[in-house]
Protein backbone atom coordinates (compact mmCIF):
# COMPACT_ATOMS: atom_id res chain seq x y z
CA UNK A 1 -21.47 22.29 -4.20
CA UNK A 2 -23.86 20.75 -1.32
CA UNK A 3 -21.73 20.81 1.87
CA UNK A 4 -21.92 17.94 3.63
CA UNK A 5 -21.73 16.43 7.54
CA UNK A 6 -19.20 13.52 6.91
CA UNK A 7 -17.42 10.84 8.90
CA UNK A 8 -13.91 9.53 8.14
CA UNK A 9 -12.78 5.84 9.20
CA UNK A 10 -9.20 5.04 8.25
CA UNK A 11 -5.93 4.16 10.47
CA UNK A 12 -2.38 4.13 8.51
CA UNK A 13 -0.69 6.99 6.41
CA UNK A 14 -2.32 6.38 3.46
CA UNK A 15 -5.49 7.60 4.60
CA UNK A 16 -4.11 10.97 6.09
CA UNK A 17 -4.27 12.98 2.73
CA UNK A 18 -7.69 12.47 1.90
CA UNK A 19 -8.48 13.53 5.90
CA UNK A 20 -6.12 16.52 5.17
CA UNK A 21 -8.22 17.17 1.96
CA UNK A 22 -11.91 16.66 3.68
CA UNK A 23 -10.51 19.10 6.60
CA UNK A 24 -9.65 22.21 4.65
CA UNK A 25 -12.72 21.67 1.93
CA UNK A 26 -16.00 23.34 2.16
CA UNK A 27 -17.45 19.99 4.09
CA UNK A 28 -18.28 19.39 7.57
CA UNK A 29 -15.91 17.02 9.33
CA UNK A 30 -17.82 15.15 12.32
CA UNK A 31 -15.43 12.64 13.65
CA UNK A 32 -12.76 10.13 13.21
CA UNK A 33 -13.00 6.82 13.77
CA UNK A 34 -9.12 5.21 13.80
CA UNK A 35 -8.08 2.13 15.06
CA UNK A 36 -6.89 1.65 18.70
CA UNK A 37 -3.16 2.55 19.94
CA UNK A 38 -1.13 -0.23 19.52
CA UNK A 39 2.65 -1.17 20.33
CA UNK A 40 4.47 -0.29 17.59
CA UNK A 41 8.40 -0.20 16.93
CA UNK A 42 11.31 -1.79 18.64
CA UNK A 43 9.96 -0.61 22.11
CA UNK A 44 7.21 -1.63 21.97
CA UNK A 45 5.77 1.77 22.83
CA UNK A 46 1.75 2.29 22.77
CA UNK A 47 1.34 4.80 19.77
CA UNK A 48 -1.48 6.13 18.64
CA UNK A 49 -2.43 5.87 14.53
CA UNK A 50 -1.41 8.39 11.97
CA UNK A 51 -5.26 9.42 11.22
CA UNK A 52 -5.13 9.82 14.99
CA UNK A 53 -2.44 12.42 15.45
CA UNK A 54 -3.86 14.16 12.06
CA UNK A 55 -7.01 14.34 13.60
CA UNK A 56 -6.52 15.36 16.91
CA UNK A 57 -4.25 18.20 14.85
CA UNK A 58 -7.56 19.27 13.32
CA UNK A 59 -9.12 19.31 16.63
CA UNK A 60 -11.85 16.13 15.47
CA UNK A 61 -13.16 14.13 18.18
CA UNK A 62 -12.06 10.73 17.83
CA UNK A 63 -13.25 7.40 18.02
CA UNK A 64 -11.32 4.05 18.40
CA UNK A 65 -13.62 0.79 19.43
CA UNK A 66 -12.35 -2.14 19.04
CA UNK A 67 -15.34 -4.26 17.23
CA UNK A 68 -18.22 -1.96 15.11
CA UNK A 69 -20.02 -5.48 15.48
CA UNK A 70 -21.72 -3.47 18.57
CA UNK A 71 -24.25 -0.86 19.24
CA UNK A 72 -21.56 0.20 22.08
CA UNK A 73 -18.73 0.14 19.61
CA UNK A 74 -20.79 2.07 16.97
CA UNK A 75 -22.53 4.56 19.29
CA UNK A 76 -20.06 7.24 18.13
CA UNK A 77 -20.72 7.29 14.44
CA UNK A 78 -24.41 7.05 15.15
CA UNK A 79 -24.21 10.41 17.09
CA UNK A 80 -22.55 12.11 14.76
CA UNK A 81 -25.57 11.83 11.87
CA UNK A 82 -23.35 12.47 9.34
CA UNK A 83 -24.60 12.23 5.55
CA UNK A 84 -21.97 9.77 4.60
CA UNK A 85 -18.63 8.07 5.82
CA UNK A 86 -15.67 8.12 4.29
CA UNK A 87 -13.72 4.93 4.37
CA UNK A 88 -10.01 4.61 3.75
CA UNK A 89 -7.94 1.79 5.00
CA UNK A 90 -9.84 1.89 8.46
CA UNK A 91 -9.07 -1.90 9.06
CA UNK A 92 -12.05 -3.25 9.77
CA UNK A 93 -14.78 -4.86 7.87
CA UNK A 94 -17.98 -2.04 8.21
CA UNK A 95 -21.39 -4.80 9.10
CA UNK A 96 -24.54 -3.73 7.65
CA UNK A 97 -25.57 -1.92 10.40
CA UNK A 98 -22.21 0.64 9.89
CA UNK A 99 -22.68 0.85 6.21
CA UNK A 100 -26.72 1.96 7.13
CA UNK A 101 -26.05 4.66 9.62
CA UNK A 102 -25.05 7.63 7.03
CA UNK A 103 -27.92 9.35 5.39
CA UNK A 104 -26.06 8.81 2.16
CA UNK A 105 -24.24 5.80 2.41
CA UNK A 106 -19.99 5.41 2.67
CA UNK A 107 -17.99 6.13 0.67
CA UNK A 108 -14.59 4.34 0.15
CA UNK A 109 -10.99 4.99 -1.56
CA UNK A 110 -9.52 1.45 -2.72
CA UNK A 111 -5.97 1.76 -3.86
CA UNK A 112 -6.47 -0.02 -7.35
CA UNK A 113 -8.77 0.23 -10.96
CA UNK A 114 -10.99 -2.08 -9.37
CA UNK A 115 -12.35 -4.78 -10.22
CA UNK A 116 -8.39 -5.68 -10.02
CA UNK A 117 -6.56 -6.02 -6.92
CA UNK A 118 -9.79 -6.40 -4.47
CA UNK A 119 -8.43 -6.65 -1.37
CA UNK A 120 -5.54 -5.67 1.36
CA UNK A 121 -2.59 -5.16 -0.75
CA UNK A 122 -3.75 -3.93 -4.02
CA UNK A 123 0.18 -1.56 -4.23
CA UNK A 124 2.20 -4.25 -3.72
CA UNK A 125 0.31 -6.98 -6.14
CA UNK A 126 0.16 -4.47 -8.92
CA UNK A 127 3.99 -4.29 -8.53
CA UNK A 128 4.60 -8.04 -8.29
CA UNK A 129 2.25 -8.49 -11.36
CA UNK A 130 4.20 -6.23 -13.32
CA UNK A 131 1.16 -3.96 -13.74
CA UNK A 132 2.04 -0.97 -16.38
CA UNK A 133 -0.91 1.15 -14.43
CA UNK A 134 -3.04 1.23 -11.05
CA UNK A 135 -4.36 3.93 -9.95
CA UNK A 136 -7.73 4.74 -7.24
CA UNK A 137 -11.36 4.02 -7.34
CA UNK A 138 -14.04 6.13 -5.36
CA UNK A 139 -16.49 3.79 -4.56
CA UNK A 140 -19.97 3.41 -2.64
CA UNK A 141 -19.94 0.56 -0.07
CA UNK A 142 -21.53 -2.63 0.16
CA UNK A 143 -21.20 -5.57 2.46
CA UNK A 144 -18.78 -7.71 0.37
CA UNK A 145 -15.03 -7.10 -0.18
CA UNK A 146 -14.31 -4.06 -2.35
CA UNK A 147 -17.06 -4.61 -4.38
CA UNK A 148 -19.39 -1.87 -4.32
CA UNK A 149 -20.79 0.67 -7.37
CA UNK A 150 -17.58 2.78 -8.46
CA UNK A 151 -17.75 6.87 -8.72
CA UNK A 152 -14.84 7.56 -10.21
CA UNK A 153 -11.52 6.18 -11.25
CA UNK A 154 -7.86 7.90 -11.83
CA UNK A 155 -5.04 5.69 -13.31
CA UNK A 156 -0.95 5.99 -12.86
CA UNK A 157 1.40 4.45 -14.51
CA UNK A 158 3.83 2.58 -13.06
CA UNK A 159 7.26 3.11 -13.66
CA UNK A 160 10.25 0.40 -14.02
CA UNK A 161 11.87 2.26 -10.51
CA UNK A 162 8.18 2.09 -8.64
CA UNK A 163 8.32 1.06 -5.29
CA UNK A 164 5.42 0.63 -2.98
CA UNK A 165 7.23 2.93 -1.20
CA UNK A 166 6.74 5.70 -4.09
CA UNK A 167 3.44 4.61 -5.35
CA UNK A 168 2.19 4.56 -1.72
CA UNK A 169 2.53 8.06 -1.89
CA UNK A 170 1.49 8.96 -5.40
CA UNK A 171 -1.62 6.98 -4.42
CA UNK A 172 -2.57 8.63 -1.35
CA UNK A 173 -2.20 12.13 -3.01
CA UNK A 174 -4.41 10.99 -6.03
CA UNK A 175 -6.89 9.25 -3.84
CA UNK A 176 -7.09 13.00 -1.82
CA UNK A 177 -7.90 14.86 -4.58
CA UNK A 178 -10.23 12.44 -6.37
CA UNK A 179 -12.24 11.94 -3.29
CA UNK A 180 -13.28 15.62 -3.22
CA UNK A 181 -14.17 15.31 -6.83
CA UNK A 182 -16.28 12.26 -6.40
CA UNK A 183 -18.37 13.95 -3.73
CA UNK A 184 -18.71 17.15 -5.41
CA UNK A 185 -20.29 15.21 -8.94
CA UNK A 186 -21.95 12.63 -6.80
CA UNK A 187 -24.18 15.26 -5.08
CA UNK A 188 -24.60 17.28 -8.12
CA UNK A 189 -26.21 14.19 -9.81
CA UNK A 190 -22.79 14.58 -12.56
CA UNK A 191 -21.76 10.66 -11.52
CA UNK A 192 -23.79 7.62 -11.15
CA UNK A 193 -22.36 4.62 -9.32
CA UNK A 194 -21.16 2.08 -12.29
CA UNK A 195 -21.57 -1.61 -11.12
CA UNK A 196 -18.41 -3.22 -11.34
CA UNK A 197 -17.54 -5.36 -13.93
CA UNK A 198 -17.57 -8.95 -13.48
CA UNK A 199 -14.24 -9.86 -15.99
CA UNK A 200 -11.34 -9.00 -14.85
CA UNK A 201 -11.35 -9.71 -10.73
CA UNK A 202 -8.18 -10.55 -8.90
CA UNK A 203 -7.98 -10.11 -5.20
CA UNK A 204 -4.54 -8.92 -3.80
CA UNK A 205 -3.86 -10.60 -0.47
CA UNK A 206 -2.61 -9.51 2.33
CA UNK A 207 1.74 -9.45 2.07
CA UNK A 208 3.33 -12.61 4.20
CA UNK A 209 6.95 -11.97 5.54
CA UNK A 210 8.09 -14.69 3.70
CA UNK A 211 6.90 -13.80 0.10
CA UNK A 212 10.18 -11.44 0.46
CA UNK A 213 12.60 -14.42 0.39
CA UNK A 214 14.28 -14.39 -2.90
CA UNK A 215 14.19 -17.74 -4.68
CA UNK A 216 17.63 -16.76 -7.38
CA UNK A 217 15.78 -19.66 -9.49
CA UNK A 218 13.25 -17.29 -11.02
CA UNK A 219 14.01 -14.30 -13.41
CA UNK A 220 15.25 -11.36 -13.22
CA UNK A 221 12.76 -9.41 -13.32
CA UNK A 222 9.99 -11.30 -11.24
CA UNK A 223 12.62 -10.82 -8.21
CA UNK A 224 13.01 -7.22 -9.58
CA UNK A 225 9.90 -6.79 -8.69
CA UNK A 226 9.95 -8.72 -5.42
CA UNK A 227 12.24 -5.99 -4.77
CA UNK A 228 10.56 -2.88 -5.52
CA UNK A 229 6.85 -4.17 -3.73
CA UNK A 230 8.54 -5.63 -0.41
CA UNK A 231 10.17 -1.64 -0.15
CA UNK A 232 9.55 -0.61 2.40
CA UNK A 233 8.00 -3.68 3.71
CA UNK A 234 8.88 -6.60 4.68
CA UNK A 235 11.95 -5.74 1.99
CA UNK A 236 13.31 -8.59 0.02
CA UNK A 237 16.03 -10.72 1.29
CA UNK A 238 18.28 -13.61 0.50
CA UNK A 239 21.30 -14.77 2.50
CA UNK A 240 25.37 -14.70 2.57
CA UNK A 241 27.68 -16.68 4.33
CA UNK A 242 24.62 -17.84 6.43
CA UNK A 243 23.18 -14.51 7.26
CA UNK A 244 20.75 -12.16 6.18
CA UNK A 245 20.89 -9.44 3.37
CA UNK A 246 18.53 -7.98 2.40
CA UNK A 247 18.06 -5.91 -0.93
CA UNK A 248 16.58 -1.99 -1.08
CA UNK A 249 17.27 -1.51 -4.73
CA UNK A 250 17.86 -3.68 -7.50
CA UNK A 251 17.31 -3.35 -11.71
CA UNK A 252 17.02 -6.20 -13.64
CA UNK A 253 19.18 -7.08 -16.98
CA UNK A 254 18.51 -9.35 -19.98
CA UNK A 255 22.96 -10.17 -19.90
CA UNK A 256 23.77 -13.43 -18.72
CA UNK A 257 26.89 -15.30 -17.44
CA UNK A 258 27.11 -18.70 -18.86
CA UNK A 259 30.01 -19.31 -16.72
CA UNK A 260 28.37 -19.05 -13.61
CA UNK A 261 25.87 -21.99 -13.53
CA UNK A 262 24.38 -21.79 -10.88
CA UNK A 263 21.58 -19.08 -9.79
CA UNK A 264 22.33 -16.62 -7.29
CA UNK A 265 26.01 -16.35 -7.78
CA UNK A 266 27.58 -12.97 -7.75
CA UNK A 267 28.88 -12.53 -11.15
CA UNK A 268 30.21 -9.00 -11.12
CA UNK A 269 30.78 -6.59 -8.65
CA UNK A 270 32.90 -3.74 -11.66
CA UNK A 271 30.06 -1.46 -12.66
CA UNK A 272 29.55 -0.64 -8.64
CA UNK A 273 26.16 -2.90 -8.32
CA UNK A 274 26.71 -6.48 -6.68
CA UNK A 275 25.42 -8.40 -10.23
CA UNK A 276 24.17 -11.61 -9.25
CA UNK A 277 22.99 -14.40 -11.74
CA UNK A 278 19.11 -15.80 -11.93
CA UNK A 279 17.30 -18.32 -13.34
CA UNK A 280 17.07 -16.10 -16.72
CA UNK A 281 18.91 -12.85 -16.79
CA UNK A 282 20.78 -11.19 -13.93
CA UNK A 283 20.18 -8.38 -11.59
CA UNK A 284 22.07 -5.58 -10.56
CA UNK A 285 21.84 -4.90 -6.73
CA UNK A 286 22.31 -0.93 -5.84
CA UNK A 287 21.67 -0.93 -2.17
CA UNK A 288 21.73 -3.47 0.75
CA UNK A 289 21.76 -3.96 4.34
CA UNK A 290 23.45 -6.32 7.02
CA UNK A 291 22.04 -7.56 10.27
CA UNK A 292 22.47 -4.51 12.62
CA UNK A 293 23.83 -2.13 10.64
CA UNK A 294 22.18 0.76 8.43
CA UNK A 295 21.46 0.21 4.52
CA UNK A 296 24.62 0.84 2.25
CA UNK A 297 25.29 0.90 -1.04
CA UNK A 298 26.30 -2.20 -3.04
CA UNK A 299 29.09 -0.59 -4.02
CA UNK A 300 30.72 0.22 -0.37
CA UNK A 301 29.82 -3.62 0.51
CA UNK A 302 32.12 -4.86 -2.47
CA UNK A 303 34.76 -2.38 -1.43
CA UNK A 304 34.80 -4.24 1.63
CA UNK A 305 34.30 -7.94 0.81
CA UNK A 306 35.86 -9.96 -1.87
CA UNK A 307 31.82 -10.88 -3.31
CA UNK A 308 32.63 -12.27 -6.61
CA UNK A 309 31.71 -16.40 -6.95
CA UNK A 310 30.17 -16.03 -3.68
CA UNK A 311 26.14 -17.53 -3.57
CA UNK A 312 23.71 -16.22 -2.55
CA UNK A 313 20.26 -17.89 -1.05
């Protein structure tokens, strides 16, 4: 395999396998660019980006402008001639004049089978869709949004207990190890760039706070769903006795309770889930949380309130 000089750009967790990967492979690793410390957390407290602290554990210079809309804010990468940057949830939008500097081009990892789910939150759409598979796409980079030539593609399915949370993960790990072999057949001359298909485009927008509000009107499952893609963020709430709940875990169920008319009652509390009624079907809530207080199971929260004809919303 060609060894080559390459670049990384990428800020949050997801991007830290695939740095992990390029660090211990036969490549070159030039330098990082991340996104600039920010406040983060309750405190408030200046903290510096996971691909940051992975780096800097590698011992990779770093780089963190705040525009690459700059030859000052792009000086960096242009030092570091490296044959091709790779790109994973850096942040930014790369201009023409970032995606020119590599000899070779960038290279991205996009969380989706593209051309579904262009875009910010390709996890959490695929979830809310009720997508039976994602997976990742190795792509080369143009100027518009996620749409350059693909490499390579791996597909997951996703199961009926798939959080973001969980897929996140599984995600990150694929995206690692299909990134190495994307650049090892890409320099070899074993994969061609594909252009992308023009059927089949949907672009996954970034995730609002309120999206997570739970509207007990709908079915069962679509706020099953709400569930599992708002974990761990901004998690999926609805309210009781004029506060705020919100839900962790929750399965849906075809069984409903004529008796109770009206959506978002709690129907049941017996099997040790808080069963609440919806627009079509009913769901079973396994884990919740009060304002202040730690998550609990639904169970412990129906040992300690009588939750039965209560509604919810």
């Amino acid at each position: 395999m060609t060894s080559l000089r390459i670049a990384f750009a990428g800020t949050p967790e997801f991007a830290v396998p695939p740095l992990h990967a390029l660090a211990r492979s036969e490549h070159t690793l030039v330098g990082v660019l991340t996104q600039p410390d920010r406040p983060k957390g309750r405190g408030q407290r200046t903290s510096a980006s996971p691909v940051k602290q992975a780096a800097e554990g590698h011992g990779l210079p770093v780089s963190q402008p705040q525009t690459l809309k700059t030859e000052e804010g792009r000086a960096d990468l242009a030092s570091w001639n490296a044959d091709v940057l790779v790109v994973v949830a850096y942040g930014l939008i790369l201009p023409q004049a970032v995606l020119s500097i590599p000899r070779l081009g960038c290279i991205n990892i996009h969380a989706s089978l593209l051309p579904r789910w262009r875009g910010a939150a390709p996890i959490h759409r695929a979830i809310l869709a009720g997508d039976a598979e994602t997976g990742v796409t190795i792509m080369l980079m143009d100027a518009g949004l996620d749409t350059g030539p693909m490499l390579l593609q791996q597909r997951v399915e996703i199961s009926r207990t798939e959080t973001s949370s969980t897929l996140h993960d599984r995600l990150a790990s694929l995206g690692a190890s299909a990134l190495l072999e994307a650049l090892s057949g890409w320099t070899a001359g074993a994969l061609k760039p594909i252009t992308q298909p023009a059927e089949g485009v949907t672009y996954a927008s970034k995730v609002e706070k309120a999206e997570a509000f739970i509207d007990w009107k709908g079915s069962a499952i679509e706020i099953e769903r709400q569930v599992r893609a708002f974990n761990p963020w901004p998690i999926a709430e609805t309210r009781m006795d004029g506060e705020q709940l919100r839900i962790y875990a929750a399965q849906s169920t075809a069984v409903a309770h004529p008796h109770h008319s009206q959506p978002g009652t709690v129907v049941s509390t017996d099997s040790g889930s808080i069963v609440v009624q919806c627009g079509s079907g009913s769901l079973a809530i396994g884990e919740v949380q009060r304002p202040g207080r730690k998550p609990i199971s639904a169970r412990d929260l129906a040992n300690s309130i009588n939750l039965v004809g209560k509604r919810l919303g």
